[in-house]
C-alpha atoms as a PDB file:
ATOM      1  CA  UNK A   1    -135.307-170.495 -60.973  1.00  0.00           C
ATOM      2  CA  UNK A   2    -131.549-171.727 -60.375  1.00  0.00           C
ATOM      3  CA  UNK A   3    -129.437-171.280 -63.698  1.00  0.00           C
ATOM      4  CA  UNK A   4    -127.541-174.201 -65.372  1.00  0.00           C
ATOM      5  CA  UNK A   5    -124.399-173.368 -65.996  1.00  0.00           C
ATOM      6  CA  UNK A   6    -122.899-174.705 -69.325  1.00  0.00           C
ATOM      7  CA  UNK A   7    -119.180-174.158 -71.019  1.00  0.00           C
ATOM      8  CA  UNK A   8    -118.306-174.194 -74.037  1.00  0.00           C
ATOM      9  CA  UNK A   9    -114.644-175.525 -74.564  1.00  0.00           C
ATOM     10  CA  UNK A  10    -112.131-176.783 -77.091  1.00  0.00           C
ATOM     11  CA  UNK A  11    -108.654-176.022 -77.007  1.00  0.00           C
ATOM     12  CA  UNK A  12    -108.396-175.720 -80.896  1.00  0.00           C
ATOM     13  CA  UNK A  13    -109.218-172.402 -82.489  1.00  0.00           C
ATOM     14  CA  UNK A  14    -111.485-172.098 -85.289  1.00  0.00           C
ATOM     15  CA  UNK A  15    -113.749-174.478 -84.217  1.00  0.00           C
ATOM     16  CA  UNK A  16    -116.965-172.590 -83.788  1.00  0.00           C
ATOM     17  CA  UNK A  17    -117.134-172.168 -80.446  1.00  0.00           C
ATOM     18  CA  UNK A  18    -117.908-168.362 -79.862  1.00  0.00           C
ATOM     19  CA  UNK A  19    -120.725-169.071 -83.079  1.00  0.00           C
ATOM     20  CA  UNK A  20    -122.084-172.101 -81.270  1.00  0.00           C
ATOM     21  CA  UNK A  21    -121.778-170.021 -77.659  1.00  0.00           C
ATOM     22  CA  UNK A  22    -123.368-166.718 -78.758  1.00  0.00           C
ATOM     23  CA  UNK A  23    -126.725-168.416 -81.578  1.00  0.00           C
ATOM     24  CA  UNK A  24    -127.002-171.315 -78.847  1.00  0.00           C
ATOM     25  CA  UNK A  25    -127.698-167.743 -76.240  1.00  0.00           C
ATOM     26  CA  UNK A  26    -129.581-166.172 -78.994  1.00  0.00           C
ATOM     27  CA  UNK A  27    -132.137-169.065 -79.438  1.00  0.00           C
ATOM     28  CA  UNK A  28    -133.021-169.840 -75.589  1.00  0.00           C
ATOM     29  CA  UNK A  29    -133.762-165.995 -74.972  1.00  0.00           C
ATOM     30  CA  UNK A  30    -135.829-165.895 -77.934  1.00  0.00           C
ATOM     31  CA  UNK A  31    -137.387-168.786 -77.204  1.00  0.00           C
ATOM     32  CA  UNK A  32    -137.943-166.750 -73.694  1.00  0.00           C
ATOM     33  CA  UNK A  33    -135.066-167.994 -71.439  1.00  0.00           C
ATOM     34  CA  UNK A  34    -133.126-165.780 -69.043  1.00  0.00           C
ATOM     35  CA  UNK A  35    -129.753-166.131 -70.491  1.00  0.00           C
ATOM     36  CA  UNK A  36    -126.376-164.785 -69.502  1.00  0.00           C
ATOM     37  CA  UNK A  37    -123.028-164.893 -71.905  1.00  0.00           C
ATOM     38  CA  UNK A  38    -120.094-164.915 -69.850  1.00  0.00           C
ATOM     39  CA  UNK A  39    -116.870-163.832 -72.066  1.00  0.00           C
ATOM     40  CA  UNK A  40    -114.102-165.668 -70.489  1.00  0.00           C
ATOM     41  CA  UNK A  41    -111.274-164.758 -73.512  1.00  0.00           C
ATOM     42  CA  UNK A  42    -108.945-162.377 -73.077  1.00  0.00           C
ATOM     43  CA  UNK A  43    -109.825-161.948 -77.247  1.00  0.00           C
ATOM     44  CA  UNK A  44    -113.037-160.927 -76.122  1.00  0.00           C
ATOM     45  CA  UNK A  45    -114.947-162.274 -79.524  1.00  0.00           C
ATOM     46  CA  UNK A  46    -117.942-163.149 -77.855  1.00  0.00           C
ATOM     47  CA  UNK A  47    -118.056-159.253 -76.377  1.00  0.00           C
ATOM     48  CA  UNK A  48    -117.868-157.459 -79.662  1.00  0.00           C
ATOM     49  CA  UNK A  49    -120.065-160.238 -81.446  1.00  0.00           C
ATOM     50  CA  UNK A  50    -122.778-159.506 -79.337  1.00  0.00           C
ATOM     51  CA  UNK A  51    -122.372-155.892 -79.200  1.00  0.00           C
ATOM     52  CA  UNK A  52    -120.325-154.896 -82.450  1.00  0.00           C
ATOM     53  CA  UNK A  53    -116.843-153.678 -81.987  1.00  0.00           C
ATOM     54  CA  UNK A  54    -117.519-149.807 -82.354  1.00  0.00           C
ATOM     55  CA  UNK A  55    -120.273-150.318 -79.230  1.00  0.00           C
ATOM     56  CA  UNK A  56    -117.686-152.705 -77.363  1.00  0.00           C
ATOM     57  CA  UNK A  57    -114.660-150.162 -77.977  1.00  0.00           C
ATOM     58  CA  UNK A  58    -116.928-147.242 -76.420  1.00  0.00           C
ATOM     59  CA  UNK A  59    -118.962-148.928 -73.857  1.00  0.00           C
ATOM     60  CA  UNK A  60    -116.438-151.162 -72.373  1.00  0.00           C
ATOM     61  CA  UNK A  61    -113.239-150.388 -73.555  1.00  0.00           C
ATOM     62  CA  UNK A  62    -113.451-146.549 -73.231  1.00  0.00           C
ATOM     63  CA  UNK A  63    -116.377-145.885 -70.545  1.00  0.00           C
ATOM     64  CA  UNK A  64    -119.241-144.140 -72.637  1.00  0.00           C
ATOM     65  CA  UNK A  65    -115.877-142.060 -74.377  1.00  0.00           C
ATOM     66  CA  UNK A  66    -114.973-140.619 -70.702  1.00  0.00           C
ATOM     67  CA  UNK A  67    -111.521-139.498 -70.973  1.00  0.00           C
ATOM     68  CA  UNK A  68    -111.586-139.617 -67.154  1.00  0.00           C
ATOM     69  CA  UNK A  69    -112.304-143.431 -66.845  1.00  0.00           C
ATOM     70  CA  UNK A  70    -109.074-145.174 -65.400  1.00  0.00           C
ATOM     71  CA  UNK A  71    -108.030-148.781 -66.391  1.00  0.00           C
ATOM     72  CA  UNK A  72    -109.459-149.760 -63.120  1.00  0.00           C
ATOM     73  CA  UNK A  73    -112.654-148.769 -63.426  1.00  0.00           C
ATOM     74  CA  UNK A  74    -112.696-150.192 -67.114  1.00  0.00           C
ATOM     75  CA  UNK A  75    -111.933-153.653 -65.551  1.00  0.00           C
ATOM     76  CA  UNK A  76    -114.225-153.335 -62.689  1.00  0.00           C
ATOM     77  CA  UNK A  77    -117.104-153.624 -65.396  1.00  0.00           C
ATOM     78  CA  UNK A  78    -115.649-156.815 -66.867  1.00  0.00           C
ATOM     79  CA  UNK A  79    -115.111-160.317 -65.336  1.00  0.00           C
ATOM     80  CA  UNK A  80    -111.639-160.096 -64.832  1.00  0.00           C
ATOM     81  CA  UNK A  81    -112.449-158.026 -61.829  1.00  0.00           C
ATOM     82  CA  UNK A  82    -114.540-161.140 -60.441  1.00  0.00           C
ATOM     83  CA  UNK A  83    -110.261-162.659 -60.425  1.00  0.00           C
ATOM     84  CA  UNK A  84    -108.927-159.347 -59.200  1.00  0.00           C
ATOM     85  CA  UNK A  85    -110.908-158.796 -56.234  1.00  0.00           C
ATOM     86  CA  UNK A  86    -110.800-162.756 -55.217  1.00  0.00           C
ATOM     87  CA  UNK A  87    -106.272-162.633 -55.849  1.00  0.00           C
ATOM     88  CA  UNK A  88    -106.151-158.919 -54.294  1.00  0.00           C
ATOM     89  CA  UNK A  89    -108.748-159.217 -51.344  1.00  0.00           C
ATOM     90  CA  UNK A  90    -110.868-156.428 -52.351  1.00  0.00           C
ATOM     91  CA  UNK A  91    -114.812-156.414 -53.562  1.00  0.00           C
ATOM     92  CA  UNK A  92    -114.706-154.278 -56.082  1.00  0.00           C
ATOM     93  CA  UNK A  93    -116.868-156.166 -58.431  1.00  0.00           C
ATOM     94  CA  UNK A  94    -120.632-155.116 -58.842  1.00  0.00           C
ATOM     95  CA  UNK A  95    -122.862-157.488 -61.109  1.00  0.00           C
ATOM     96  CA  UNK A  96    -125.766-154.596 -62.004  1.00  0.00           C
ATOM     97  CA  UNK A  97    -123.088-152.428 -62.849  1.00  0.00           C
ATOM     98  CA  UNK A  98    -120.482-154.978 -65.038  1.00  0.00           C
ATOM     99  CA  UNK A  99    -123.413-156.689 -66.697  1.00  0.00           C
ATOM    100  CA  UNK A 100    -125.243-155.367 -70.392  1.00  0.00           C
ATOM    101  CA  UNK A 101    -128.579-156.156 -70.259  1.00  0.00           C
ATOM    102  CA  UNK A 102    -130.639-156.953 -73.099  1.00  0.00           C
ATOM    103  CA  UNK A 103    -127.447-156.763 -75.194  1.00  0.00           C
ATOM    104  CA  UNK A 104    -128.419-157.564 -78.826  1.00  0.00           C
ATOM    105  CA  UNK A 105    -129.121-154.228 -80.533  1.00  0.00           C
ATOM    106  CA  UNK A 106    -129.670-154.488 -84.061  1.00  0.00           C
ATOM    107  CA  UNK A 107    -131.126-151.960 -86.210  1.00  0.00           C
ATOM    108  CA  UNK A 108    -131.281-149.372 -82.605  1.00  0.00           C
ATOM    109  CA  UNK A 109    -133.757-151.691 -81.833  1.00  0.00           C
ATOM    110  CA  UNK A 110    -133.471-153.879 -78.987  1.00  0.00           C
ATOM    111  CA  UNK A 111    -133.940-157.005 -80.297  1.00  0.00           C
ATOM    112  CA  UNK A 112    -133.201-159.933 -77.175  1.00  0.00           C
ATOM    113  CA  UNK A 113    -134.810-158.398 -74.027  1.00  0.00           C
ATOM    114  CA  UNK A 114    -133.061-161.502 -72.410  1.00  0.00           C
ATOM    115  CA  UNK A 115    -130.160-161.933 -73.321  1.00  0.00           C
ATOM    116  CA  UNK A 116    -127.357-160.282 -70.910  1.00  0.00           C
ATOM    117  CA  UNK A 117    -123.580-160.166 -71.312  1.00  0.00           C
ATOM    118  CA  UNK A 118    -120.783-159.995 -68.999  1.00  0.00           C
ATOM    119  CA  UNK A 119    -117.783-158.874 -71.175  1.00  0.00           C
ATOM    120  CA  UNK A 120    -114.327-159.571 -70.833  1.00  0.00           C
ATOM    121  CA  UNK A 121    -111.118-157.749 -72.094  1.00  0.00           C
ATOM    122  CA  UNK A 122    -108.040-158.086 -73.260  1.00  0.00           C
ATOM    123  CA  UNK A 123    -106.689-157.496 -69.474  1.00  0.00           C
ATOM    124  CA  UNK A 124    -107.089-160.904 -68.691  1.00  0.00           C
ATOM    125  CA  UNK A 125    -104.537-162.439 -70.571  1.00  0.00           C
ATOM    126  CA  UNK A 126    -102.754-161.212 -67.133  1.00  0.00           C
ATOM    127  CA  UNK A 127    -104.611-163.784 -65.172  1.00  0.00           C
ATOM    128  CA  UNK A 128    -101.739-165.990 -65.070  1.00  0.00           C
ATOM    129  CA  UNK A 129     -99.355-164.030 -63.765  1.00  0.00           C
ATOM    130  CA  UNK A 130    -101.827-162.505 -61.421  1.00  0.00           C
ATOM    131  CA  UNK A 131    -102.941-165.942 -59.835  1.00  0.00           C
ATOM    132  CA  UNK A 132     -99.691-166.809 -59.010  1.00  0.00           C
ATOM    133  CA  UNK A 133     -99.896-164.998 -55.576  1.00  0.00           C
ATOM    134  CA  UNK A 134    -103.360-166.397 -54.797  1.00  0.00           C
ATOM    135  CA  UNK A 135    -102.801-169.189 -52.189  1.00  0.00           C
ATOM    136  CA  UNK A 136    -106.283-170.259 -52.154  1.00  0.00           C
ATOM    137  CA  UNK A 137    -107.841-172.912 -54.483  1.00  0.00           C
ATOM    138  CA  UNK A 138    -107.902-171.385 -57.695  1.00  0.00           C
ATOM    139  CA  UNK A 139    -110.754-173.200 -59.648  1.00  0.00           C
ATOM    140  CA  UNK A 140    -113.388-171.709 -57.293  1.00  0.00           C
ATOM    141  CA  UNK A 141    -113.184-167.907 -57.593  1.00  0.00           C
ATOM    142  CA  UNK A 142    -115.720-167.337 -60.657  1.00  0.00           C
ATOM    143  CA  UNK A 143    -117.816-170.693 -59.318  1.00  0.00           C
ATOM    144  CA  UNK A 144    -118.734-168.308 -55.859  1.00  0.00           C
ATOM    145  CA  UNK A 145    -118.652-165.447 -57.422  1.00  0.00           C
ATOM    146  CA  UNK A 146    -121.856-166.856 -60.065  1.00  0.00           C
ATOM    147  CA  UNK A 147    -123.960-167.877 -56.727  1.00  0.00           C
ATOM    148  CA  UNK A 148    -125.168-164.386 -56.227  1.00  0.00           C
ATOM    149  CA  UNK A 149    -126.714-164.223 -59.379  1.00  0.00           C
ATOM    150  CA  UNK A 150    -127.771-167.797 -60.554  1.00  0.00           C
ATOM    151  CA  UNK A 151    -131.251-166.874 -59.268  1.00  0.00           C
ATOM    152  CA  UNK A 152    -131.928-164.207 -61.874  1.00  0.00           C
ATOM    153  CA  UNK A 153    -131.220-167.014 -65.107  1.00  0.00           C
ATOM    154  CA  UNK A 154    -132.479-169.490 -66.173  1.00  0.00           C
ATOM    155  CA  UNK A 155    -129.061-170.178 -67.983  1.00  0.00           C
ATOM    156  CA  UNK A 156    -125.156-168.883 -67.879  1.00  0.00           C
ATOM    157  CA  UNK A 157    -123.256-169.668 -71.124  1.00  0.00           C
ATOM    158  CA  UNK A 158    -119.542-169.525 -70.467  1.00  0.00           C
ATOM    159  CA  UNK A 159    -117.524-169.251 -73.803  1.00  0.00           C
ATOM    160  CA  UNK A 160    -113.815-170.386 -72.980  1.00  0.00           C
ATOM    161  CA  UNK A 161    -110.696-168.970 -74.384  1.00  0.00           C
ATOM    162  CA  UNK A 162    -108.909-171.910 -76.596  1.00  0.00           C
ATOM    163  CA  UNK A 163    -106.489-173.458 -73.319  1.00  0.00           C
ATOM    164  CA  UNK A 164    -106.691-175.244 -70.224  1.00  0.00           C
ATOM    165  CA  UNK A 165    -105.595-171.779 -68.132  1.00  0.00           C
ATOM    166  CA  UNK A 166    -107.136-170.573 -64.795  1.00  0.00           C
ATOM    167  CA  UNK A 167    -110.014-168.836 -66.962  1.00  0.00           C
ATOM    168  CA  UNK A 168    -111.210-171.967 -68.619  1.00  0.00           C
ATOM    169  CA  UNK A 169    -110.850-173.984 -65.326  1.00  0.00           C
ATOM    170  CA  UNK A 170    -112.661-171.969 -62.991  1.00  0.00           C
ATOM    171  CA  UNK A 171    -115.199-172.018 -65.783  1.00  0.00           C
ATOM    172  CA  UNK A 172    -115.715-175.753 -65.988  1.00  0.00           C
ATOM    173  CA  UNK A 173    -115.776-175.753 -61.681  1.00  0.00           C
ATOM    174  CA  UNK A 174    -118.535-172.876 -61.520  1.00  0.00           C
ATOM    175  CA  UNK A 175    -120.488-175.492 -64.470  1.00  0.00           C
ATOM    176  CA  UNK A 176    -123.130-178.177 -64.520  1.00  0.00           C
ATOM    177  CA  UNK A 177    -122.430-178.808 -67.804  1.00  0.00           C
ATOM    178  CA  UNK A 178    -119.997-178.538 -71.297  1.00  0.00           C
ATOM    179  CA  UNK A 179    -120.290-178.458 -74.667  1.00  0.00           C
ATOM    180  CA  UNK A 180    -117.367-179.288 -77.126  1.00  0.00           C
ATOM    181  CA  UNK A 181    -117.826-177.851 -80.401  1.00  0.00           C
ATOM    182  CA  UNK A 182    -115.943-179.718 -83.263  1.00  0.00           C
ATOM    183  CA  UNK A 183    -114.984-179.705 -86.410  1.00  0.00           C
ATOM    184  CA  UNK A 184    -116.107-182.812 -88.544  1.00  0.00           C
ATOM    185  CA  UNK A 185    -112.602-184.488 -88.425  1.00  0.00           C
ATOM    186  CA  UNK A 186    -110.058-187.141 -87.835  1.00  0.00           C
ATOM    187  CA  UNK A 187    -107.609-183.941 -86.320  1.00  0.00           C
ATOM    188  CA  UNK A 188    -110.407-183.367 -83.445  1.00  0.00           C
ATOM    189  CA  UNK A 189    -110.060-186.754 -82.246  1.00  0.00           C
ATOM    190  CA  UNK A 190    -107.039-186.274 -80.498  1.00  0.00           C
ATOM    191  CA  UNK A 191    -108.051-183.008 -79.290  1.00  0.00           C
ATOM    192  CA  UNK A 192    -111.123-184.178 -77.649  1.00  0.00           C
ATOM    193  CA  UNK A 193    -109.366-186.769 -76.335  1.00  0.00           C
ATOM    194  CA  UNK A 194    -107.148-185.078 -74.442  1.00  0.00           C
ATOM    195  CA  UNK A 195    -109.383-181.893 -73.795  1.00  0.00           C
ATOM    196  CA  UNK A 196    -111.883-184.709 -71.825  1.00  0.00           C
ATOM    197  CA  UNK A 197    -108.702-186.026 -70.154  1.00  0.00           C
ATOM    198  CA  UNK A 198    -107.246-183.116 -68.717  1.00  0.00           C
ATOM    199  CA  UNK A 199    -110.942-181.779 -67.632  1.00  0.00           C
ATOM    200  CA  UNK A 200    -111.591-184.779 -65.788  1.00  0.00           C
ATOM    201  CA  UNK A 201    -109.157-183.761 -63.478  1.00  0.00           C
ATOM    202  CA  UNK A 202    -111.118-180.516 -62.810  1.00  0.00           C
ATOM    203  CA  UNK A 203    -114.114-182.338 -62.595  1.00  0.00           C
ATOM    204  CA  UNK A 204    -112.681-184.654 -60.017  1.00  0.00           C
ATOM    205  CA  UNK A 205    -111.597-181.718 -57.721  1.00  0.00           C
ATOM    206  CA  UNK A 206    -114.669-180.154 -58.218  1.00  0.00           C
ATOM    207  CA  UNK A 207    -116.477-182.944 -57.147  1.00  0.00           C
ATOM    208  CA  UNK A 208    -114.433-183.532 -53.997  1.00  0.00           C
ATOM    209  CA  UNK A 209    -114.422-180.253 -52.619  1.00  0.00           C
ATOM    210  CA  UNK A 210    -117.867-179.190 -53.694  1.00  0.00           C
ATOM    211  CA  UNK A 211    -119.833-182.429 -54.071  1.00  0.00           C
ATOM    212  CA  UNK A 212    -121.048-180.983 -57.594  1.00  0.00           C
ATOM    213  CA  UNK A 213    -120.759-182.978 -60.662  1.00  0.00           C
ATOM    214  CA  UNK A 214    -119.826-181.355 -64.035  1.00  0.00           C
ATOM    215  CA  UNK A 215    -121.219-183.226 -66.876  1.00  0.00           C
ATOM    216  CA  UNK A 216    -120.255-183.375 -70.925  1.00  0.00           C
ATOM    217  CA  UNK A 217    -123.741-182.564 -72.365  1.00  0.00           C
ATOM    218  CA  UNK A 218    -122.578-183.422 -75.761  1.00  0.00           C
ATOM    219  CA  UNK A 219    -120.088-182.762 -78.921  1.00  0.00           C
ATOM    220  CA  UNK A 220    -121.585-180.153 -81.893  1.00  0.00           C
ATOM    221  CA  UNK A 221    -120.175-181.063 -84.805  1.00  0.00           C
ATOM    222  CA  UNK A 222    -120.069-177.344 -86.421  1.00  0.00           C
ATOM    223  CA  UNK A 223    -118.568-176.129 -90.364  1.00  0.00           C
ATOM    224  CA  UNK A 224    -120.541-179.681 -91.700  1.00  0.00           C
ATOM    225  CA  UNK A 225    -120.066-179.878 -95.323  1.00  0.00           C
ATOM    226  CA  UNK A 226    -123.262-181.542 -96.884  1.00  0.00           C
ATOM    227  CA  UNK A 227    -122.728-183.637 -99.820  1.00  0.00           C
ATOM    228  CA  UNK A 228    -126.113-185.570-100.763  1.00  0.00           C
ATOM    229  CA  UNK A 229    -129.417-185.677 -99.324  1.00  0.00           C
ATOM    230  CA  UNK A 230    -128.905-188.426 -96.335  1.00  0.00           C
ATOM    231  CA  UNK A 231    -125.964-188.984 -93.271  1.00  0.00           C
ATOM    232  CA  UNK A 232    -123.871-190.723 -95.766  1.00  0.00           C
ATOM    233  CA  UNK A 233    -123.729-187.572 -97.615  1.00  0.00           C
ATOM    234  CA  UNK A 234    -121.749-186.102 -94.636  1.00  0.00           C
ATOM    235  CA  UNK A 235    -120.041-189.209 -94.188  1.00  0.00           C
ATOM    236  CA  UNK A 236    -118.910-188.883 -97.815  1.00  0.00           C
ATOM    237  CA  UNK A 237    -117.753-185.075 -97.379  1.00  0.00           C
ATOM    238  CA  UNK A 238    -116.004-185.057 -94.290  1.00  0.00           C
ATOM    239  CA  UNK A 239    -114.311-188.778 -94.630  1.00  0.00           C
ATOM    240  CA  UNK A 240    -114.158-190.905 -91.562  1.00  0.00           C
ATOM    241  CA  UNK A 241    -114.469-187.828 -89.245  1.00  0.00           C
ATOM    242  CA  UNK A 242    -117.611-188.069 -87.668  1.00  0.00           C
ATOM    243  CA  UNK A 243    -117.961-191.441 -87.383  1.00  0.00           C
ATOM    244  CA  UNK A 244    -114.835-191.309 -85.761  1.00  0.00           C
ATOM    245  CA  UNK A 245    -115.940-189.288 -83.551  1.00  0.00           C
ATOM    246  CA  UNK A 246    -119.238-190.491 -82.467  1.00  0.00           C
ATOM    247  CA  UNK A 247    -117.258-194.185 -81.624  1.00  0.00           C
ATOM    248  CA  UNK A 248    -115.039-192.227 -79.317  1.00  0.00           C
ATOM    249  CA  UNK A 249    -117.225-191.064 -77.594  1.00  0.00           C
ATOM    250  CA  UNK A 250    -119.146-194.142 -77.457  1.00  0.00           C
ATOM    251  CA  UNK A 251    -115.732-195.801 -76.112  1.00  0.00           C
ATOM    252  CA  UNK A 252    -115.546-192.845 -73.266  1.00  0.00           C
ATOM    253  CA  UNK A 253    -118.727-193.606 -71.844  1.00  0.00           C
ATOM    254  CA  UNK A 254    -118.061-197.767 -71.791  1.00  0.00           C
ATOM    255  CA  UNK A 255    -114.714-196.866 -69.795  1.00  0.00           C
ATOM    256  CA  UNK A 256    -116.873-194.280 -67.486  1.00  0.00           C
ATOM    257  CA  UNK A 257    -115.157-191.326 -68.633  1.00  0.00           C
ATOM    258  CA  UNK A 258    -117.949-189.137 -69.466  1.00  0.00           C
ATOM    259  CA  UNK A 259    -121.485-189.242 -68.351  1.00  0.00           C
ATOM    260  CA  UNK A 260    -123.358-192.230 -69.597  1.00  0.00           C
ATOM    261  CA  UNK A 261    -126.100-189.684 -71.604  1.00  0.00           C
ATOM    262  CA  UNK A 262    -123.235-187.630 -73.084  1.00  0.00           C
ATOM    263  CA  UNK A 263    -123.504-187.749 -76.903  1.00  0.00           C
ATOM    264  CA  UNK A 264    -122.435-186.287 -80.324  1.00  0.00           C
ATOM    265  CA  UNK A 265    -125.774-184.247 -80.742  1.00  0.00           C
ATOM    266  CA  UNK A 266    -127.892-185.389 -83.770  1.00  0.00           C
ATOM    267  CA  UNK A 267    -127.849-181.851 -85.263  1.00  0.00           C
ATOM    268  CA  UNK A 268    -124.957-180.518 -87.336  1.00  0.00           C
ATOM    269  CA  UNK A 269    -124.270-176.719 -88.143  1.00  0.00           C
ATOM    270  CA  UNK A 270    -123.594-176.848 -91.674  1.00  0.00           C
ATOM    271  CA  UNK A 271    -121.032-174.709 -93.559  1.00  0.00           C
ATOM    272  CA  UNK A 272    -123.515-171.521 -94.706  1.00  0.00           C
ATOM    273  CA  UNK A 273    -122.821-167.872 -95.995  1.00  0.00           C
ATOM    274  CA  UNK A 274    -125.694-167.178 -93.784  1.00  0.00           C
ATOM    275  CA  UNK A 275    -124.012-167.613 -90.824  1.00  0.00           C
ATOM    276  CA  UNK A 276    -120.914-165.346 -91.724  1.00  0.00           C
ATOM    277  CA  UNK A 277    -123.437-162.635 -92.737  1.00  0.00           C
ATOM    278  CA  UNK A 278    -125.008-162.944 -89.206  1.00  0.00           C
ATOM    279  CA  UNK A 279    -121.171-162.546 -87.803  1.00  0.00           C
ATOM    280  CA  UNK A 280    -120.613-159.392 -90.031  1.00  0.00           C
ATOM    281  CA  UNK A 281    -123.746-158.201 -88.329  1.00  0.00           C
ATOM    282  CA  UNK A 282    -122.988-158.463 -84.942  1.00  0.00           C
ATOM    283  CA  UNK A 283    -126.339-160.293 -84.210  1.00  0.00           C
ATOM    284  CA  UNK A 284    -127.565-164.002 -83.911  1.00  0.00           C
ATOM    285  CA  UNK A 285    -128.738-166.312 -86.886  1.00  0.00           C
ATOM    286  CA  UNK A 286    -132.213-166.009 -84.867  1.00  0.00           C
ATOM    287  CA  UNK A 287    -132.419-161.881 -85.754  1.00  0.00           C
ATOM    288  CA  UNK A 288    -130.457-161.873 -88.543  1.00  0.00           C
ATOM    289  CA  UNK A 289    -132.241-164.912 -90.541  1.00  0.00           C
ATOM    290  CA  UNK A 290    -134.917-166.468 -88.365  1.00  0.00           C
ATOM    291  CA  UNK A 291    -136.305-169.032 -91.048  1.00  0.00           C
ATOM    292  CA  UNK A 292    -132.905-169.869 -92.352  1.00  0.00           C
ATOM    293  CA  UNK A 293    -131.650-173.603 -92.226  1.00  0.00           C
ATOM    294  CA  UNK A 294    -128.731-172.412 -89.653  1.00  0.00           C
ATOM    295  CA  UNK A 295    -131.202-170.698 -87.554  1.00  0.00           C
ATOM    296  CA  UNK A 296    -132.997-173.896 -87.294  1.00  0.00           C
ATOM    297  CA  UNK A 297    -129.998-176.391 -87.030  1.00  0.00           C
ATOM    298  CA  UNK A 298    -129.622-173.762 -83.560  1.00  0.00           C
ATOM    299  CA  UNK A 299    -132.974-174.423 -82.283  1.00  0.00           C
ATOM    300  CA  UNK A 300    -132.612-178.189 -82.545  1.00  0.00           C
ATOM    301  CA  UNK A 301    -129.501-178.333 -80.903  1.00  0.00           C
ATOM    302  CA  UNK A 302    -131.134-175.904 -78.256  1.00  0.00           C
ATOM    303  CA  UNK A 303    -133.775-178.849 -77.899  1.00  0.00           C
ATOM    304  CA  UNK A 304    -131.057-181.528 -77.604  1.00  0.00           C
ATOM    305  CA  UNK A 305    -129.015-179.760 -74.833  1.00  0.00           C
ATOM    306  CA  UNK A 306    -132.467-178.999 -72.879  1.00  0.00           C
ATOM    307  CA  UNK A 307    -133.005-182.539 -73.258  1.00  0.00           C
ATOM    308  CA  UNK A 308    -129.735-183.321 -71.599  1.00  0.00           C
ATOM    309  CA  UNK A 309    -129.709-180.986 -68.716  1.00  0.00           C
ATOM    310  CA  UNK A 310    -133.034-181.778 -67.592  1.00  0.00           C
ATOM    311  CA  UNK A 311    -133.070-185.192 -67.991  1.00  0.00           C
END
């Protein structure tokens, strides 16, 4: 097996994305996929909401509570050293030792044999001034780092901090595919309008020097407030929005933009309590709730992005 890569981007905050990023990773390893989470965000949400903060703090932040651990060796078991070893010409980095396998504890029980995590930390909100002495192109450092281990997945989820910064855009290069989660309104327009503008240019580097394409898989439209039994009910709750939305894209794909199969995927996360539970739990909707509505909504969407990567 070769992993597909696939990013999950938006430069807004609050949209979703780490909730999309970590149940979308939850649902294809327990519906038996290989799957690595890649925290690219210096915030590290995606870390301590698959691990819980008091687990993150120790294991990551403080080494197993080893008073001897220096800051280096805390980074060397995160991906910022993947940047620090390509900017300072050292190979520092180690995959089986930077990598949590099986990640998803819940209960002391391990509950997602495959699910694995490479964690960030808050050390690389120094990226940028780091990368400023790297003379090399800097989009391709995390893409040929990811080659030594794509055989072990069968997919690498990348969740992107909330900018267009070196993080995000080696992310997109070292991808086969993105995923925009949205909000259901007219504000996202213009955001995904310029987000797909400004990551063309990526793509179109990427494509040059590599001879890889980098696809939009599709839009989730996440925090959907259902009002009536049919579409028109979320029609009627969120406005204009997602109508608004789907034509844009629709207009993207007659100009060539975006790939002719991208889409705004036919499953919505809806606006649930269960889903905030599952946060406060540090575990998946597919642990904490597996026969709740969200859980499901995940699994669909799982089936529409399978659809679009292997098509």
């Amino acid at each position: 097996m070769t992993a597909k890569v696939i990013s999950f981007i938006n430069l807004k905050g609050g949209v979703g994305k780490t909730t999309c990023c970590v149940n979308i990773a939850g649902e294809f390893a327990h519906s038996h996929k290989k799957v690595l989470v890649i925290d690219a965000d210096a915030q590290s949400n995606t870390s301590i909401l698959l691990m819980n903060p008091e687990r993150y703090i120790n294991d990551v932040l403080l080494q197993n509570q080893n008073p001897k651990a220096s800051e280096d060796e805390i980074i060397a078991k995160t991906v910022y050293q993947i940047f620090l070893d390509a900017i300072e010409k050292k190979d520092k980095f180690d995959f089986d030792n930077a990598i949590i396998t099986s990640v998803v504890n819940y209960k002391e029980k391990q509950s997602l044999p495959n699910l694995d995590l490479l964690p960030a930390s808050f050390h690389l909100q120094e990226l940028e001034q780091k990368i400023v002495t790297y003379k090399r192109t800097q989009y391709i450092i995390l893409n040929n780092a990811l080659k030594k281990i794509k055989e072990q997945y069968d997919l690498i989820l990348i969740d992107c901090p909330p900018n267009l910064y070196t993080a995000t855009m080696n992310a997109l290069y070292a991808s086969d595919y993105y995923v925009i989660p949205a909000l259901p309104e007219k504000l996202s327009l213009f955001g995904i309008e310029l987000l797909i503008k400004q990551l063309n240019e990526v793509i179109e580097i990427a494509e040059e020097e590599s001879d890889k394409s980098v696809k939009l898989a599709g839009i989730i439209l996440n925090n959907v407030i259902k009002a009536g039994n049919s579409r028109s009910g979320f029609i009627n709750a969120h406005g204009t929005g997602i109508e608004d939305i789907e034509q844009k894209i629709f207009d993207f794909k007659e100009k060539g933009s975006i790939d002719k199969n991208a889409k705004v995927f036919d499953t919505m996360i809806h606006q649930r309590t269960s889903l905030r539970e599952a946060a406060s739990e540090f575990v998946p909707m597919c642990i904490h709730k597996p026969r709740d509505d969200s859980t499901s909504q995940f699994k669909k969407v799982c089936a529409e992005i399978l659809k679009q990567i292997n098509d």
